[in-house]
N, C-alpha and C. Protein backbone atom coordinates (compact mmCIF):
# COMPACT_ATOMS: atom_id res chain seq x y z
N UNK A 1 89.38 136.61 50.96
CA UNK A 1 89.32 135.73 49.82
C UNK A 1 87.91 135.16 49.68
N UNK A 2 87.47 134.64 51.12
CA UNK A 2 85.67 134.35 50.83
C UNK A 2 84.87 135.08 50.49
N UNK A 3 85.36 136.45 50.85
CA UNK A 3 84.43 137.89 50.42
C UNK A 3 84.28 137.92 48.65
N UNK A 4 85.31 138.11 48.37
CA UNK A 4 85.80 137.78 47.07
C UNK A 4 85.26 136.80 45.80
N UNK A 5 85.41 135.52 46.31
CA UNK A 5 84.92 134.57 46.04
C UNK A 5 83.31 134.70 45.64
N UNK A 6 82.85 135.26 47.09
CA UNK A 6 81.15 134.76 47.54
C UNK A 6 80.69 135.98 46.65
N UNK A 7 81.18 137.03 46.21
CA UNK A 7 80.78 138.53 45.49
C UNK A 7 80.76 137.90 43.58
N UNK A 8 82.10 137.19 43.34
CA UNK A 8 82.25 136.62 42.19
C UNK A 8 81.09 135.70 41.61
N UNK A 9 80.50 134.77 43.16
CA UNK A 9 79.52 133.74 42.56
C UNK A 9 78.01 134.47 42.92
N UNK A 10 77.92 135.88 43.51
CA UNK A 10 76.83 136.64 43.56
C UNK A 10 76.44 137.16 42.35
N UNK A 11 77.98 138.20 41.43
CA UNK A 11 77.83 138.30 39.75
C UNK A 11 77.46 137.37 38.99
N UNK A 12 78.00 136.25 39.02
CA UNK A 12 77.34 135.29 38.12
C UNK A 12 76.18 135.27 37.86
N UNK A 13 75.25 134.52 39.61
CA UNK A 13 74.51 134.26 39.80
C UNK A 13 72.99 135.61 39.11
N UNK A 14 73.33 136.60 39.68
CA UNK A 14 73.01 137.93 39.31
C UNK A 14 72.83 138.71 38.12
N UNK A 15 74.21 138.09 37.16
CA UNK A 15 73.94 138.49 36.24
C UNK A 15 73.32 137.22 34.58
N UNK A 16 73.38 136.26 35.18
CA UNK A 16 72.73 135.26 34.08
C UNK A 16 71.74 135.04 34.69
N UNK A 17 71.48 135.08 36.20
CA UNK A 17 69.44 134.51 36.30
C UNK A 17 68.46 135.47 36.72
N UNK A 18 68.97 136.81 36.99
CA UNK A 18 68.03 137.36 37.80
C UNK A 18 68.03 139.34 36.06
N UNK A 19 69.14 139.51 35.48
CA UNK A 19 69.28 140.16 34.65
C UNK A 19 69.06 139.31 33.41
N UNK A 20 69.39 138.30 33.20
CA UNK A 20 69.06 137.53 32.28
C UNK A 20 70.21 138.08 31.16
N UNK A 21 71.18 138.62 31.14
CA UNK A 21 72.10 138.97 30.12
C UNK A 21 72.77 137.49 29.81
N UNK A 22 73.61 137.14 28.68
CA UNK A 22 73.69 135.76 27.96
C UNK A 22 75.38 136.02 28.31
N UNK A 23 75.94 137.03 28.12
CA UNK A 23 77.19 136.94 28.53
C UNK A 23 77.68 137.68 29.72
N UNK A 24 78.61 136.84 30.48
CA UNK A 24 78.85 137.21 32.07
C UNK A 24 80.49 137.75 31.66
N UNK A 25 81.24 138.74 32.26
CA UNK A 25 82.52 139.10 31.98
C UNK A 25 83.48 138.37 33.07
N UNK A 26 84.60 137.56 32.57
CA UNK A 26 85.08 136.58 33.26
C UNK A 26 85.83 137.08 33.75
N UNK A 27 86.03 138.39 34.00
CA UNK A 27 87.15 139.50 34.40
C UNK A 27 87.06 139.29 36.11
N UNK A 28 85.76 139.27 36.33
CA UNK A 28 85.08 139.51 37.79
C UNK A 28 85.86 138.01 38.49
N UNK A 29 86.07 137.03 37.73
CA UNK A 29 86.63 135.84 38.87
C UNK A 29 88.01 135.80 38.55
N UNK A 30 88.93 136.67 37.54
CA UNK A 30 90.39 136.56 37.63
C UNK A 30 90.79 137.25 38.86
N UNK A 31 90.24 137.98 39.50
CA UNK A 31 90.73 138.38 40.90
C UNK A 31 90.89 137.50 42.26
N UNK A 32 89.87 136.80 42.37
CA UNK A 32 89.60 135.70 43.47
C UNK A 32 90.15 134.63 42.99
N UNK A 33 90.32 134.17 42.21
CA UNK A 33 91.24 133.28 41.89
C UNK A 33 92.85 133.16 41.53
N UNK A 34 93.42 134.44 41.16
CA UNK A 34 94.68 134.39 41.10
C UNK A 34 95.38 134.96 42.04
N UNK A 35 94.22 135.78 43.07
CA UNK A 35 94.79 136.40 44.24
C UNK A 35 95.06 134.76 45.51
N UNK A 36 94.01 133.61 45.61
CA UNK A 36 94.24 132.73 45.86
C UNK A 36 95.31 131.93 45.61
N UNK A 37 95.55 131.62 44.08
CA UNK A 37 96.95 131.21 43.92
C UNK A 37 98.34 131.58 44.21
N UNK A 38 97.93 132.82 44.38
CA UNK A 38 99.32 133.59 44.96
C UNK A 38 99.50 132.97 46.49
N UNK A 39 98.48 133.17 47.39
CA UNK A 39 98.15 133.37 48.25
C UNK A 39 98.54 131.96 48.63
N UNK A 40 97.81 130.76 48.32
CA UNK A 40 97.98 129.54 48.80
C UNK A 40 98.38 128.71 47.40
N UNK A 41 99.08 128.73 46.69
CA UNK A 41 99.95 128.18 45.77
C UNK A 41 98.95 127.20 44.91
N UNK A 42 99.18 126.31 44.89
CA UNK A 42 98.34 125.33 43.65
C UNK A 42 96.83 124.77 43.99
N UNK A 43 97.14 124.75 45.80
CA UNK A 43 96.31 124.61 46.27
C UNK A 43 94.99 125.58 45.62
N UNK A 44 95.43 127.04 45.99
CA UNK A 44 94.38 128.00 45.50
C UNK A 44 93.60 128.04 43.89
N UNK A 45 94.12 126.87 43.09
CA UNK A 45 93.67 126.37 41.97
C UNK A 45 91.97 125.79 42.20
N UNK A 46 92.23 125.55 43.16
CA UNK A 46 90.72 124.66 43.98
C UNK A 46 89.62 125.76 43.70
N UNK A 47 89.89 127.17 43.98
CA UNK A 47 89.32 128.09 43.99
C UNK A 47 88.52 128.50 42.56
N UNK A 48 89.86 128.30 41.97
CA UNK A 48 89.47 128.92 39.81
C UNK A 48 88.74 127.55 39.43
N UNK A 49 88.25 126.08 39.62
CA UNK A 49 88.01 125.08 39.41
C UNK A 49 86.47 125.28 39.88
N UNK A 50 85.90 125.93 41.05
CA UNK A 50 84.96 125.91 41.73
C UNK A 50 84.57 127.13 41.04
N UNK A 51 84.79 128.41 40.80
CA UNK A 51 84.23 129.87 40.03
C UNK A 51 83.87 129.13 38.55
N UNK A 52 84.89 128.38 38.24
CA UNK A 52 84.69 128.19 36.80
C UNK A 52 84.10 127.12 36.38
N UNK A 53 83.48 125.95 37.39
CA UNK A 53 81.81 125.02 37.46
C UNK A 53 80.96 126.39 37.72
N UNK A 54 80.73 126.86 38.35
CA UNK A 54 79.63 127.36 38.98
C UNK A 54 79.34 128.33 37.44
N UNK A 55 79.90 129.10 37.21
CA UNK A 55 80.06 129.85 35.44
C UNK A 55 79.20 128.44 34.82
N UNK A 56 79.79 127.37 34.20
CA UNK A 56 79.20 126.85 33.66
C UNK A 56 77.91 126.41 33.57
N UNK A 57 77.89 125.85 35.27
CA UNK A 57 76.31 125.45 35.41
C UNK A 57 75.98 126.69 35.72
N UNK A 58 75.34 127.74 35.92
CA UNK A 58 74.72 129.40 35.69
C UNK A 58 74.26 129.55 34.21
N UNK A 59 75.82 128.59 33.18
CA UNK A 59 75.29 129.26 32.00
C UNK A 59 74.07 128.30 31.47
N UNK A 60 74.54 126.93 32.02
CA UNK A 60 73.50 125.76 31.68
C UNK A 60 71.99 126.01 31.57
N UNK A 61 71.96 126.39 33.66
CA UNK A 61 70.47 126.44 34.09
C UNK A 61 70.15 127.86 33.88
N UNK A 62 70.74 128.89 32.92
CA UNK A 62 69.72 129.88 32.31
C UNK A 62 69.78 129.61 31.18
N UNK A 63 70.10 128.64 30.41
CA UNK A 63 69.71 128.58 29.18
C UNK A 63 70.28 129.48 27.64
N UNK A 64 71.45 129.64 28.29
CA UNK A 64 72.67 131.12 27.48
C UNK A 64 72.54 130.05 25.95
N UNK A 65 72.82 128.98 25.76
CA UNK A 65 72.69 128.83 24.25
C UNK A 65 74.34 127.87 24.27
N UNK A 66 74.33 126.94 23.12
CA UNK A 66 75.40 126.27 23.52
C UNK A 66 76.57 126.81 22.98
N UNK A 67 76.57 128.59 22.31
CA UNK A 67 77.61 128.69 21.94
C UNK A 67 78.43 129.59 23.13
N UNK A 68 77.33 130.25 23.80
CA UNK A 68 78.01 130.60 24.96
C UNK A 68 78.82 129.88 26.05
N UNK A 69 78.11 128.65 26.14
CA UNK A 69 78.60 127.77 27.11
C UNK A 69 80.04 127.47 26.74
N UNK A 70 79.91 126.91 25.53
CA UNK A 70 81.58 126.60 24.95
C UNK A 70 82.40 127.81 24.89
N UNK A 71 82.28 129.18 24.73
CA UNK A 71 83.00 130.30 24.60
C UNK A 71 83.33 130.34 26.40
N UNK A 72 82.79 130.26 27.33
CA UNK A 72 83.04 130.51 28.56
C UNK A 72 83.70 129.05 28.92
N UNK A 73 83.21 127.92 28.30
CA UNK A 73 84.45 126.88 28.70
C UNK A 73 85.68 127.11 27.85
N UNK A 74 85.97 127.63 27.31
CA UNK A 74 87.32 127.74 26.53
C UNK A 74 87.77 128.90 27.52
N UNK A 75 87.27 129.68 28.15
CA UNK A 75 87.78 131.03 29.01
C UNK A 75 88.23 130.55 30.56
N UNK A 76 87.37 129.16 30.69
CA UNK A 76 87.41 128.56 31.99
C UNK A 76 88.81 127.86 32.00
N UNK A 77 88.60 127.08 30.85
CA UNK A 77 89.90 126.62 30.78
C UNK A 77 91.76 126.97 30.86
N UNK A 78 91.21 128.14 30.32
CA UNK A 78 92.38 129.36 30.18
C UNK A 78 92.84 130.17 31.39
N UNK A 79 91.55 130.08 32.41
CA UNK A 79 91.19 130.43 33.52
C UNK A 79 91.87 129.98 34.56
N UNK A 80 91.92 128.10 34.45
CA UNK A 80 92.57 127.57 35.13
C UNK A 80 93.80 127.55 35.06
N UNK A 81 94.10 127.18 33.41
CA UNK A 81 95.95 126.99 33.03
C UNK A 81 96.42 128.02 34.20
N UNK A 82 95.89 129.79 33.90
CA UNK A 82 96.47 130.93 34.31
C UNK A 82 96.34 130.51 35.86
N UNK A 83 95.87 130.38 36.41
CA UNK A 83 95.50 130.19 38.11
C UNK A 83 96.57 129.46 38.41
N UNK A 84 97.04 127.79 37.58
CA UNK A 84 97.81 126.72 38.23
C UNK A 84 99.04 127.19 37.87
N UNK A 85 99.24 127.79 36.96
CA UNK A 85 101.06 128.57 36.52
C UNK A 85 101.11 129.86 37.50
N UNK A 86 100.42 130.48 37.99
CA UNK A 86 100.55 131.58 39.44
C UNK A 86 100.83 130.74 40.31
N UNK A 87 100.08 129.77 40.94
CA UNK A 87 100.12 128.92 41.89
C UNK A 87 101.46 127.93 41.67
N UNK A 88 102.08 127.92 40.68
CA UNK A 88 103.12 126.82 40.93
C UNK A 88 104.31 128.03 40.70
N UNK A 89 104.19 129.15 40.57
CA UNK A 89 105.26 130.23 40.23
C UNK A 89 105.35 131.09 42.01
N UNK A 90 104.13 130.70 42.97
CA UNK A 90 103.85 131.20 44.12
C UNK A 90 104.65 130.29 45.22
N UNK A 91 104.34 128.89 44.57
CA UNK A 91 105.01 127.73 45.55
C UNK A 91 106.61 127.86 44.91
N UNK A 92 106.93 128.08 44.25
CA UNK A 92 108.54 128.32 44.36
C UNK A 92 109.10 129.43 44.76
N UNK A 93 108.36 130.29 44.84
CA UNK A 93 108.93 131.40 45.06
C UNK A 93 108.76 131.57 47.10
N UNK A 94 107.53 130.76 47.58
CA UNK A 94 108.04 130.20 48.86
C UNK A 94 108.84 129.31 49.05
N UNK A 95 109.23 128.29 48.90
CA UNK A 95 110.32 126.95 48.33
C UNK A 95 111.44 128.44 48.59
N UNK A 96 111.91 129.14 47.78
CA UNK A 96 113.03 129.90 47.63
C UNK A 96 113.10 130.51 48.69
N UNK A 97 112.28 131.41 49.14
CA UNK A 97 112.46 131.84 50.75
C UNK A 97 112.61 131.29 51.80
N UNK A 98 112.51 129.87 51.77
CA UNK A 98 112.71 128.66 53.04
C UNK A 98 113.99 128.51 52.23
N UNK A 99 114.44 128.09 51.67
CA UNK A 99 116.02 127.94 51.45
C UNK A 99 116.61 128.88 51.33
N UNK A 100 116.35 130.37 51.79
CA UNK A 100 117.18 131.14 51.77
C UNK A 100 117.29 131.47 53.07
N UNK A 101 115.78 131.07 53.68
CA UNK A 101 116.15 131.13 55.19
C UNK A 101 117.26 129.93 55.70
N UNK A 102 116.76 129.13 55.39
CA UNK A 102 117.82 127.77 55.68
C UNK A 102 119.20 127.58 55.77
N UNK A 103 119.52 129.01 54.85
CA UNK A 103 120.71 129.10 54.48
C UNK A 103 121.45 130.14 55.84
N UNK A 104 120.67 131.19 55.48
CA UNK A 104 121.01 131.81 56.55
C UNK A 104 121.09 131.83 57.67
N UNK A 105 120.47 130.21 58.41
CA UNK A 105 120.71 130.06 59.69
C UNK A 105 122.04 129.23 59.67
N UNK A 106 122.27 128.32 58.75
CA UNK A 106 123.10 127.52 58.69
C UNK A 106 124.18 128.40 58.88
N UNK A 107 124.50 129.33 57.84
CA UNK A 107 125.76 130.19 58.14
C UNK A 107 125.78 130.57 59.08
N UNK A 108 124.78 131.35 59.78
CA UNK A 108 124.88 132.08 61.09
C UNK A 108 125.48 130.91 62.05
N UNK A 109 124.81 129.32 62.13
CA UNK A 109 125.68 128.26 62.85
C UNK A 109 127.20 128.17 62.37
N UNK A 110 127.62 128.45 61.14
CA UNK A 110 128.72 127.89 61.12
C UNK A 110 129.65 129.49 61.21
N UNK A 111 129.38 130.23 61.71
CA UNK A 111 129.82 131.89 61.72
C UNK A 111 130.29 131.49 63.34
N UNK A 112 128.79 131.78 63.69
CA UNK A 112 128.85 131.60 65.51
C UNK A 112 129.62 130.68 66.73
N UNK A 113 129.62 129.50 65.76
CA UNK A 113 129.83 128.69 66.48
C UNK A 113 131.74 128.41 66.92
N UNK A 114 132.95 128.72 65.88
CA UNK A 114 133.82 129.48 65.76
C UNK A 114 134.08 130.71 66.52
N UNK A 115 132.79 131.33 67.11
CA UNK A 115 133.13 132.43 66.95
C UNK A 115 133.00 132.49 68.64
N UNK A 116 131.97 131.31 69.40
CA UNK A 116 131.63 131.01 70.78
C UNK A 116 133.00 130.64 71.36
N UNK A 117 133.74 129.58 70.31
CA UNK A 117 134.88 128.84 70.90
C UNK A 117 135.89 129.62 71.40
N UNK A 118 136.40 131.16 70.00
CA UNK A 118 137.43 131.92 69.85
C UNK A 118 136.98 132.78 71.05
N UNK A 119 135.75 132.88 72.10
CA UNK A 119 135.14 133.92 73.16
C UNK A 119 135.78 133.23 74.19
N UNK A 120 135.33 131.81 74.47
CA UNK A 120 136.26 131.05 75.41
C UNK A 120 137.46 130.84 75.64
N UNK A 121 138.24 130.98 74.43
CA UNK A 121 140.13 131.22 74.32
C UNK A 121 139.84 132.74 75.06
N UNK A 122 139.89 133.21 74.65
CA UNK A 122 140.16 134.78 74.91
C UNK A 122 139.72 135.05 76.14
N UNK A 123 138.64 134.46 77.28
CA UNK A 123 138.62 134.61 78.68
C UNK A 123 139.49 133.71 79.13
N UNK A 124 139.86 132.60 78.58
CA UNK A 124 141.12 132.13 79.19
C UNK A 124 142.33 132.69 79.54
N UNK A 125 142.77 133.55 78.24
CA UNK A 125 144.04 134.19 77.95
C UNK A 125 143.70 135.53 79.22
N UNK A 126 142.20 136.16 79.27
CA UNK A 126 142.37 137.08 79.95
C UNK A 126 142.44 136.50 81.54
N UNK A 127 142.28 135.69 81.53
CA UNK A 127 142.23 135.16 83.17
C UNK A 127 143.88 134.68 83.73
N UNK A 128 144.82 134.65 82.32
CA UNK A 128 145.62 133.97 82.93
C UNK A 128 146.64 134.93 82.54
N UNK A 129 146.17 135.91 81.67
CA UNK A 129 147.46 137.51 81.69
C UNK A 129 147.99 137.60 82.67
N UNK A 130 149.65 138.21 82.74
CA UNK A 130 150.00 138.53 83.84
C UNK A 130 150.30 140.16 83.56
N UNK A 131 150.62 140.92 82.31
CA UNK A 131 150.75 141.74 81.91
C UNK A 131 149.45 143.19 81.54
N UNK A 132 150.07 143.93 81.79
CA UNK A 132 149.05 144.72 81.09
C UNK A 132 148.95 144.96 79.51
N UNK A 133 150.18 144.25 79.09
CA UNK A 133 149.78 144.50 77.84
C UNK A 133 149.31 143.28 76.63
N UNK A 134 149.13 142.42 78.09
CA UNK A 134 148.68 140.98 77.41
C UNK A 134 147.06 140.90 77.75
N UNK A 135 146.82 141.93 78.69
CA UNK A 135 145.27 142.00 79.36
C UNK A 135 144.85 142.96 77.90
N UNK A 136 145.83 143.98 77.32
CA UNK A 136 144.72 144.94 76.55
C UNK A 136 144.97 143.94 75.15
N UNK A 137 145.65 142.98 75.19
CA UNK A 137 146.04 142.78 73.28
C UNK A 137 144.42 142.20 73.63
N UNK A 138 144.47 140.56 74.54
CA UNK A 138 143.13 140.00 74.80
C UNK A 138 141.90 140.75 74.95
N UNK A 139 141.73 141.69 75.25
CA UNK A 139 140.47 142.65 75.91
C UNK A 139 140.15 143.32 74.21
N UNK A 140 141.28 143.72 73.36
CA UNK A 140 140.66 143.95 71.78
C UNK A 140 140.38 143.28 71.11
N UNK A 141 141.47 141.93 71.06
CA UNK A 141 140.99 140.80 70.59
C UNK A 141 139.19 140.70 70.90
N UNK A 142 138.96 140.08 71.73
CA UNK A 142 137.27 140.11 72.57
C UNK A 142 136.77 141.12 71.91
N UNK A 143 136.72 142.26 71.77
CA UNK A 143 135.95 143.15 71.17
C UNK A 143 135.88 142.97 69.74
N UNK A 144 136.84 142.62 69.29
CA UNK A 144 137.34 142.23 67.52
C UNK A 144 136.13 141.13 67.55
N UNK A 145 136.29 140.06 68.21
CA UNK A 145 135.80 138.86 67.59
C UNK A 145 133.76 139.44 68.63
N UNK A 146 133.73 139.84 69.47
CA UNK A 146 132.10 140.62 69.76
C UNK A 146 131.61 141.11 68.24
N UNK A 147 132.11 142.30 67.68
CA UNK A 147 131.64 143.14 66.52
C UNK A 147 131.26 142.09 65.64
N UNK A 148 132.40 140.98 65.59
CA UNK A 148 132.02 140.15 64.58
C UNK A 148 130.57 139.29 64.84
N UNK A 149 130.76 138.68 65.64
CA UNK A 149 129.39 138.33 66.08
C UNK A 149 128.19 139.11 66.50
N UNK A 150 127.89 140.42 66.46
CA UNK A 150 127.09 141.34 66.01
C UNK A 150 126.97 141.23 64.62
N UNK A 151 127.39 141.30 63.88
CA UNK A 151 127.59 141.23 62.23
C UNK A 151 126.70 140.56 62.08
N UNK A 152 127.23 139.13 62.17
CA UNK A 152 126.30 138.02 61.65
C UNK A 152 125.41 137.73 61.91
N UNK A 153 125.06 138.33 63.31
CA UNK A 153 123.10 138.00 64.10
C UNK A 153 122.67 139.35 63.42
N UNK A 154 123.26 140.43 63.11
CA UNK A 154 122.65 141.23 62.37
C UNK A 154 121.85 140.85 61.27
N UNK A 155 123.02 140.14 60.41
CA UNK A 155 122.66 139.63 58.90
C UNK A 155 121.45 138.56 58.99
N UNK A 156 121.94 138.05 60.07
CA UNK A 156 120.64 136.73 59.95
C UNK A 156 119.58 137.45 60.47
N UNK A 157 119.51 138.24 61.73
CA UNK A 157 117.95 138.52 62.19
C UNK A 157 117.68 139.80 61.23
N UNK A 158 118.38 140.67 61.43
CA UNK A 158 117.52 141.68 60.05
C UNK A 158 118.26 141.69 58.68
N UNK A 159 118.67 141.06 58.19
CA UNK A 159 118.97 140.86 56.90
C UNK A 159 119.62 142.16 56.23
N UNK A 160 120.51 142.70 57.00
CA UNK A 160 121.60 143.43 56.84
C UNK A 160 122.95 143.40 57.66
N UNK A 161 124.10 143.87 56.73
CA UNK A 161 125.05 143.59 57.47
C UNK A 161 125.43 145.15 57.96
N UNK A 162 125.89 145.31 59.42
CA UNK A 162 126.09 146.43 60.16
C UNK A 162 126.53 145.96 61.40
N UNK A 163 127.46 146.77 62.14
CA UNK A 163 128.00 145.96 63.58
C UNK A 163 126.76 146.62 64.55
N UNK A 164 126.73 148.10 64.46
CA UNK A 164 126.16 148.90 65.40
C UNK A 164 124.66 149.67 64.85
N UNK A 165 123.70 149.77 65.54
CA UNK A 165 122.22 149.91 65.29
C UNK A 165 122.39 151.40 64.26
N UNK A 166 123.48 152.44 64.77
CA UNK A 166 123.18 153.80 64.18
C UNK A 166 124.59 153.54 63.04
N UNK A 167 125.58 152.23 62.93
CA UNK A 167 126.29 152.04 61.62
C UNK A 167 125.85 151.92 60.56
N UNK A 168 125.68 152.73 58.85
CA UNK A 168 125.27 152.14 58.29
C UNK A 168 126.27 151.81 56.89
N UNK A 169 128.01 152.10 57.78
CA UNK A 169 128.81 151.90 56.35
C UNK A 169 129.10 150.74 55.58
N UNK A 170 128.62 149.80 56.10
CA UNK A 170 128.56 148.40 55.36
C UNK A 170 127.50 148.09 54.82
N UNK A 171 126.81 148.94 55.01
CA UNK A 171 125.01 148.59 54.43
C UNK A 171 124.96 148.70 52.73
């Protein structure tokens, strides 16, 4: 982004004092600046505010004429609107991914935690079987309620639902 930036205020610089051309193409700082806003949200507005002084005074101290100056402040301006509506369209759209993470841990707590208790019944029941066919109902049970809790650390840590690494019929 400083690369960016420092290349944007090299064109300027480059092309109104040292080429002496009267108009600079404002094309060259919509990159460093809306790649910033994306990047660091409204904050990165700081960025299009600082390209688009430095434009002005360039056009000042070479002497571009005052109709240029006003044609590049009307572009500056436009410059910014566009920068602070990326940047506030960037910060919600992080905002949305923290509450979707948020969400998904929460469920995963309220999945798991049900699901720890129903693990502890079921070594009870298997500890206190006297049958073999009370050892296998408990021993599927346990596996029933395992898969399930694979599921849901699935869903939460990779953001798919699948019991087993090579399952992909729930996907």
């Amino acid at each position: 982004m400083i690369f960016l930036t420092s290349l944007s205020v090299w064109l300027i610089s480059y092309y109104t004092m040292v080429i002496g051309k009267e108009i600079f193409y404002t094309h060259f700082i919509y990159i460093p600046a809306i790649l910033s806003a994306v990047w660091w949200g409204k904050k990165g507005s700081i960025n299009a505010f600082f390209l688009g002084f430095f434009l002005i005074l360039s056009d000042m101290s070479a002497d571009v004429g005052d109709e240029k100056v006003l044609l590049h402040l009307s572009q500056v301006f436009i410059f910014i609107i566009v920068t602070m509506i990326t940047g506030i369209i960037s910060d919600e759209r992080i905002q949305a991914l923290k509450e979707k993470e948020e969400f998904l841990q929460e469920t995963a707590h309220y999945f798991l935690n049900p699901i720890s208790i129903a693990r502890g019944y079921i070594d009870l029941l298997l500890c206190d079987a006297s049958s073999e066919r009370e050892i296998m109902v408990a021993t599927r049970i346990k596996e029933a309620v395992e898969r399930i809790e694979e599921a849901v650390k699935n869903t939460v840590e990779r953001r798919a639902i699948y019991e087993h690494k090579g399952d992909v019929s729930l996907k």
